[in-house]
N, C-alpha and C. Protein backbone atom coordinates (compact mmCIF):
# COMPACT_ATOMS: atom_id res chain seq x y z
N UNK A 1 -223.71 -12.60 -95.47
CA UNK A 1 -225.15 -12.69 -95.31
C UNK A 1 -225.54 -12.07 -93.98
N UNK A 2 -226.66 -11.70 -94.00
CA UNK A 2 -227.45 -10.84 -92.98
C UNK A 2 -227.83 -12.10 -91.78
N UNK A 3 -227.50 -12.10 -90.47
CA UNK A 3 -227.39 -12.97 -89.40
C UNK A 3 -228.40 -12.55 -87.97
N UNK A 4 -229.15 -11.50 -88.71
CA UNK A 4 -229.99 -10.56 -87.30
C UNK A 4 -229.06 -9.86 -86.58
N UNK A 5 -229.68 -9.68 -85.71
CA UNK A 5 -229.01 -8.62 -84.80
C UNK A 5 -227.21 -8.34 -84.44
N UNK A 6 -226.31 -9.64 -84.06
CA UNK A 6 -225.29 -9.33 -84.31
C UNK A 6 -224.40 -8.54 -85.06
N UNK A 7 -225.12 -9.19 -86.80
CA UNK A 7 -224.52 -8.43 -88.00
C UNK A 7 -224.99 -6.71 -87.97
N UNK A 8 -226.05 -6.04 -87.62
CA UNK A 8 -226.91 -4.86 -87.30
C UNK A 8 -226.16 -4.31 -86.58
N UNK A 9 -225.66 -4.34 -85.63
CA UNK A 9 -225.01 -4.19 -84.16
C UNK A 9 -223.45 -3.96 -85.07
N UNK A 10 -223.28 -4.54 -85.63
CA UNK A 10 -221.04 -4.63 -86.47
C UNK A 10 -221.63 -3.63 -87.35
N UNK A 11 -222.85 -3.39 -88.21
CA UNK A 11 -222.81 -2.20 -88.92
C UNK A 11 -223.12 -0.83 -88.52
N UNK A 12 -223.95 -0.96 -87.15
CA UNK A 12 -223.64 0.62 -86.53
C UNK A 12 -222.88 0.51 -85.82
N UNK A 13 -222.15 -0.43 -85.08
CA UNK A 13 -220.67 -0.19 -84.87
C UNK A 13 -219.84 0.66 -85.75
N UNK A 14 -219.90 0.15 -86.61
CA UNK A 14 -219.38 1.13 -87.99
C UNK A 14 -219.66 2.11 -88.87
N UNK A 15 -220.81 2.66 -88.47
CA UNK A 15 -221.31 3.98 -88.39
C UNK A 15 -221.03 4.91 -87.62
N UNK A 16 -220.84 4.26 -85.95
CA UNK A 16 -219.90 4.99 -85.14
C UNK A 16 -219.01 5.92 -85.15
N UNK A 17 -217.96 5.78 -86.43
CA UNK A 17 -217.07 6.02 -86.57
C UNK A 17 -217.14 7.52 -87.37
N UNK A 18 -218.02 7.73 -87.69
CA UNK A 18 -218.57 9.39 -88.64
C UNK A 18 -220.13 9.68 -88.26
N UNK A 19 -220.70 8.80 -86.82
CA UNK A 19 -221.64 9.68 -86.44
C UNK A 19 -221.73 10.79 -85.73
N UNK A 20 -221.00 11.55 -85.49
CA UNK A 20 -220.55 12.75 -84.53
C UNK A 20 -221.29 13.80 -85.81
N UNK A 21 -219.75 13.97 -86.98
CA UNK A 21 -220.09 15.07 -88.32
C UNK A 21 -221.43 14.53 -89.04
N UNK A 22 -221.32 13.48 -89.08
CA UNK A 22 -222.98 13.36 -90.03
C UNK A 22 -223.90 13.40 -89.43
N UNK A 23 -224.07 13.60 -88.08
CA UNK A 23 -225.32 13.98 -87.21
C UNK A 23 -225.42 15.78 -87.10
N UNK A 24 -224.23 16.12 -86.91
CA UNK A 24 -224.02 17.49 -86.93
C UNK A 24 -224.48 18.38 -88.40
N UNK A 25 -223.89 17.81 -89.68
CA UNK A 25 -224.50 17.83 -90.46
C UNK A 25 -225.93 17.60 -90.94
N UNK A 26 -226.46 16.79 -90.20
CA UNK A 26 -227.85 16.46 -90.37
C UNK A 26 -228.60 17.48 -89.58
N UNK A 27 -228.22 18.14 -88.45
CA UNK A 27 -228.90 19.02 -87.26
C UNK A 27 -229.05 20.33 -88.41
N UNK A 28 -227.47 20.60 -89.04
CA UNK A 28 -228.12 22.30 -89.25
C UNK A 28 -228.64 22.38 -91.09
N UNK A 29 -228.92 20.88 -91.49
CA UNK A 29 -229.83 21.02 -92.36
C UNK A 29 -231.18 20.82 -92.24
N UNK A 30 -231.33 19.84 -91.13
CA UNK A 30 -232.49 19.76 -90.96
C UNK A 30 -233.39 21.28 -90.28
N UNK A 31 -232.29 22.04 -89.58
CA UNK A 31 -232.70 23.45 -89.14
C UNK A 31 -232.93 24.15 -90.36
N UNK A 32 -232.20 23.92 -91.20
CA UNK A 32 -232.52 25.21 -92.65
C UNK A 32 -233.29 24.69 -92.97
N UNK A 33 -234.19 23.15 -92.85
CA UNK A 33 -235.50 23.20 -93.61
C UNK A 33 -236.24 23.55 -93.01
N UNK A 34 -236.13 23.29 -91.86
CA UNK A 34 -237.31 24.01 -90.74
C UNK A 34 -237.76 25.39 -91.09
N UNK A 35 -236.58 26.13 -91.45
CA UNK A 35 -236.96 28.25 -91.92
C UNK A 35 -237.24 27.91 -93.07
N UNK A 36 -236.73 27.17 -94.19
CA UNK A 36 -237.12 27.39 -95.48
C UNK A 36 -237.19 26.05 -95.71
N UNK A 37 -239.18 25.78 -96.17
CA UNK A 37 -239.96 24.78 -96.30
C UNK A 37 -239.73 24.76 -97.95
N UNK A 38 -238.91 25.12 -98.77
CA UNK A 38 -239.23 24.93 -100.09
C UNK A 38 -238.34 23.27 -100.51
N UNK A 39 -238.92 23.11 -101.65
CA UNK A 39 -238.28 21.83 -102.32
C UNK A 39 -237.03 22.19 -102.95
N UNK A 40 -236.73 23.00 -103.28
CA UNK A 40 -235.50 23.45 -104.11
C UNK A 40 -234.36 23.57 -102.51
N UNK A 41 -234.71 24.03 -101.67
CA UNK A 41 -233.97 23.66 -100.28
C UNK A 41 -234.13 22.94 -99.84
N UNK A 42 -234.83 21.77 -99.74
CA UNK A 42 -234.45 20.02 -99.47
C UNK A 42 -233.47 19.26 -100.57
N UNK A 43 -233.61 19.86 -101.49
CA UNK A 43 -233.01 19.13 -102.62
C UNK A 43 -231.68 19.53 -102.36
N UNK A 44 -231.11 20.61 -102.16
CA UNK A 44 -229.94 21.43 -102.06
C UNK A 44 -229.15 20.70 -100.69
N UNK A 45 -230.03 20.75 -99.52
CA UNK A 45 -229.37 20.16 -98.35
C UNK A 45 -229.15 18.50 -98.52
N UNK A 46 -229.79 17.86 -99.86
CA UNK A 46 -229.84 16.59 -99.69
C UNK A 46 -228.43 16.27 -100.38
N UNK A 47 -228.22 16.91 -101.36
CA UNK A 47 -227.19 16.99 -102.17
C UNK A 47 -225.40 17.13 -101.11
N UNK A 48 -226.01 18.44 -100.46
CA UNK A 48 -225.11 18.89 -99.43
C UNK A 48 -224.48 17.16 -98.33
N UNK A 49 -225.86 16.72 -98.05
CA UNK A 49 -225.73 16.02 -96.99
C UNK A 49 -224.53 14.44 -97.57
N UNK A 50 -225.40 13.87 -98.89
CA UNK A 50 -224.85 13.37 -99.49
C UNK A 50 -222.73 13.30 -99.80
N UNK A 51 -222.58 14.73 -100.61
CA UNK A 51 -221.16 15.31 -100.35
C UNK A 51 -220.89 14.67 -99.22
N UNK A 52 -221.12 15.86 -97.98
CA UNK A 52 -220.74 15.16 -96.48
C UNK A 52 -220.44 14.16 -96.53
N UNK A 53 -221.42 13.01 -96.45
CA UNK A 53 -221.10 11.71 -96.23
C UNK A 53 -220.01 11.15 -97.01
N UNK A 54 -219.62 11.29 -97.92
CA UNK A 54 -218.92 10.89 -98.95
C UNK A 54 -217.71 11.40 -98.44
N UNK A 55 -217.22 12.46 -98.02
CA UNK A 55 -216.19 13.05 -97.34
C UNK A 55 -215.97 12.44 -96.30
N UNK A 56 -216.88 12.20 -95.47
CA UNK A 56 -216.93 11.19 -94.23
C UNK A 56 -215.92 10.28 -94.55
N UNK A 57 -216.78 9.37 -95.23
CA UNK A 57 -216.22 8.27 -95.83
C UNK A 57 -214.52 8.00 -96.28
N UNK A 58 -214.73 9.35 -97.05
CA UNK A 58 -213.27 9.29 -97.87
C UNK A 58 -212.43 9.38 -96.76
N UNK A 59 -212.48 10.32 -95.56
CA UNK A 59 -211.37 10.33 -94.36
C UNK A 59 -211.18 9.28 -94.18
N UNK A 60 -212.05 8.29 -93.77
CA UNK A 60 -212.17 6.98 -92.94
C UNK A 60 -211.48 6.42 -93.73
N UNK A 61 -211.63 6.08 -95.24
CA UNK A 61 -210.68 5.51 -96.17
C UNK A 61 -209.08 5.88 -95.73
N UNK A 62 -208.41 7.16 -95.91
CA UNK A 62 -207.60 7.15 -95.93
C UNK A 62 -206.88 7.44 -95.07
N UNK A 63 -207.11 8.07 -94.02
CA UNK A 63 -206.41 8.19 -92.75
C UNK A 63 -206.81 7.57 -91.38
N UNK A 64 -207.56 7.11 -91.19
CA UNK A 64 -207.88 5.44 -90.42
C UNK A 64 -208.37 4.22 -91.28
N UNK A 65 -206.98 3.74 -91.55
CA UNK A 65 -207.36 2.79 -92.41
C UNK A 65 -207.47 1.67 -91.32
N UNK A 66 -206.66 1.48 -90.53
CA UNK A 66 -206.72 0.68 -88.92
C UNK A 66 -208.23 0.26 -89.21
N UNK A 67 -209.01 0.79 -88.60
CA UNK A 67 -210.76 0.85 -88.54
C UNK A 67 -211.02 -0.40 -89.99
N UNK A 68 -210.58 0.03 -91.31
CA UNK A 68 -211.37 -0.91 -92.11
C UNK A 68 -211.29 -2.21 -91.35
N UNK A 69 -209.42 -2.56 -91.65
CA UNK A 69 -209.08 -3.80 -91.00
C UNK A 69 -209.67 -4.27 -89.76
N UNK A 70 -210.14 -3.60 -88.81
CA UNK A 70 -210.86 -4.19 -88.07
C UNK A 70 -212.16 -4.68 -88.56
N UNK A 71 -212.79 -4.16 -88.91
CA UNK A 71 -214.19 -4.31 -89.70
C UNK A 71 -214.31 -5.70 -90.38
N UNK A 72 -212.86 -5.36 -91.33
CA UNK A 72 -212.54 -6.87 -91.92
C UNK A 72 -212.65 -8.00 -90.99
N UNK A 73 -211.80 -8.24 -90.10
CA UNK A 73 -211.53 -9.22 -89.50
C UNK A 73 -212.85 -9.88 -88.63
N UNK A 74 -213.84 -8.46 -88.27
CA UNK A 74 -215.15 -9.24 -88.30
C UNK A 74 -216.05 -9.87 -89.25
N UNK A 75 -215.08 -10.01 -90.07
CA UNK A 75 -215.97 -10.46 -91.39
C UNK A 75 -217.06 -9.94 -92.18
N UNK A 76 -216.70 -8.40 -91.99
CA UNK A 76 -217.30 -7.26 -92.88
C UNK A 76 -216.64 -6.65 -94.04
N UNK A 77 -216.78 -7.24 -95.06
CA UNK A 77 -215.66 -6.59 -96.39
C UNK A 77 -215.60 -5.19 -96.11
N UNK A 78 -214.82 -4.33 -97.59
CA UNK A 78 -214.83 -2.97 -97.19
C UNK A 78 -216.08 -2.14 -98.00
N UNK A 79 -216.30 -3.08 -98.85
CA UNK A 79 -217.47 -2.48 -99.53
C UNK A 79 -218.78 -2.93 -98.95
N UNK A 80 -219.31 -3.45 -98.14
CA UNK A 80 -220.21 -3.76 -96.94
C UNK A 80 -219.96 -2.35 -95.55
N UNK A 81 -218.51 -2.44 -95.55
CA UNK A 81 -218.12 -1.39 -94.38
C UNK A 81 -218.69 0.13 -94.75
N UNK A 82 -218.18 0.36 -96.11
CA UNK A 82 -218.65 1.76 -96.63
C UNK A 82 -220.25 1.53 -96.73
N UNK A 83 -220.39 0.56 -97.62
CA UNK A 83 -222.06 0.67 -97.95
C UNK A 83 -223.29 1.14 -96.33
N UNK A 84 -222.33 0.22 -95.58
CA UNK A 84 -223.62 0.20 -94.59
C UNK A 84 -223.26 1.67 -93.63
N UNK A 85 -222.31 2.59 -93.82
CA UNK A 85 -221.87 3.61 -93.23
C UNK A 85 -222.66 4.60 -94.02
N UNK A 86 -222.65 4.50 -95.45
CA UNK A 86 -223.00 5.40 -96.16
C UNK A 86 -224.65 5.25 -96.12
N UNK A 87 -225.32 4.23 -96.14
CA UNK A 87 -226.82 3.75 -96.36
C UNK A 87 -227.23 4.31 -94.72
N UNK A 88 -226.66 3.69 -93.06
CA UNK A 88 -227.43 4.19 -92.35
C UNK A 88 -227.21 5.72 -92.16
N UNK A 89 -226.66 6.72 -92.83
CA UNK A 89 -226.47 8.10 -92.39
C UNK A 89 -227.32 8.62 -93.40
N UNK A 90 -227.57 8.34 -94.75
CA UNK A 90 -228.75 8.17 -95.48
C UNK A 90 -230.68 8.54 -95.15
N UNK A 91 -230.23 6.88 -94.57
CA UNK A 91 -231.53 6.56 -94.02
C UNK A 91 -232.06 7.43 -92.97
N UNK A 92 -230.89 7.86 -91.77
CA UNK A 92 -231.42 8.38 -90.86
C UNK A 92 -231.67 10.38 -91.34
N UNK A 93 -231.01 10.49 -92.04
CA UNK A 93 -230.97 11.83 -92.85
C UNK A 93 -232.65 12.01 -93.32
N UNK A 94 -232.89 10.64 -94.01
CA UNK A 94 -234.16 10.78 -94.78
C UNK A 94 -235.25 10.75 -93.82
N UNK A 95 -235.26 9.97 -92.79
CA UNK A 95 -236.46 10.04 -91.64
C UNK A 95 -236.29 11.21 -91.09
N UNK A 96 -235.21 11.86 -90.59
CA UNK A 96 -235.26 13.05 -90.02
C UNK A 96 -236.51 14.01 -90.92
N UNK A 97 -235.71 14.05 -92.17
CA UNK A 97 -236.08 15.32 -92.50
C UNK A 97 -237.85 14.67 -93.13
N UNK A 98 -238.83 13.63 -93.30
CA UNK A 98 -239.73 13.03 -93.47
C UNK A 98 -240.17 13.86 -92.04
N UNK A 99 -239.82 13.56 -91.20
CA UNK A 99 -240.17 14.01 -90.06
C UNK A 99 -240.64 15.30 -89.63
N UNK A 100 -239.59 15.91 -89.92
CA UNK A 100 -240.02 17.65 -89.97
C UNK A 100 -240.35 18.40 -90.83
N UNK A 101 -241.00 17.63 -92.32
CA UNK A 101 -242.06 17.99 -93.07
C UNK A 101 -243.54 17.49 -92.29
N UNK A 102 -243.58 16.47 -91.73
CA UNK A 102 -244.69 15.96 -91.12
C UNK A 102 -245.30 16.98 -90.21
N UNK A 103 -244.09 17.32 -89.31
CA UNK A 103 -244.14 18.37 -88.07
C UNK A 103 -244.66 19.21 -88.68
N UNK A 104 -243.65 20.19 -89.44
CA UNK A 104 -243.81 21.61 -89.81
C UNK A 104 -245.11 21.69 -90.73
């Protein structure tokens, strides 16, 4: 169960861990929407971004598996660990680019 801020704080803790590439990823799509304002190229980079993350993910699965077990032991399952890795790179993907339709 959701505990406020502590529990918030253990799930971008654990976002941490693939915010470097999924921010990087998020920079040079959010740049290709910036040149090309069409919907068929948001849809394409969303798709793109999506993949990414999922790749993210899958590393973290299998070659730092260390990391889940920690996660665990804070009393974050692994499907809480992925969900909330995969949902805030998501979320922040989707405000970005909300954003620079607003802008542009």
């Amino acid at each position: 169960m959701f505990n406020g801020l502590p529990d918030l704080m253990k799930y971008l803790y654990a976002w941490r861990n693939i915010a470097i590439p999924a921010n990087l990823v998020t920079i040079i799509a959010c740049f290709e929407i910036w040149r090309n304002d069409s919907l068929t190229a948001v849809l394409l980079l969303a798709w793109v971004k999506l993949f990414a993350t999922l790749l993210f993910i899958t590393y973290i699965h299998l070659f730092r598996g260390e990391i889940v077990f920690f996660f665990m032991n804070l009393g974050i399952g692994r499907w809480k660990f992925y969900g909330s890795m995969f949902g805030i790179d998501i979320v922040a993907f989707a405000i970005v680019v909300i954003v620079i339709h607003v802008v542009n």
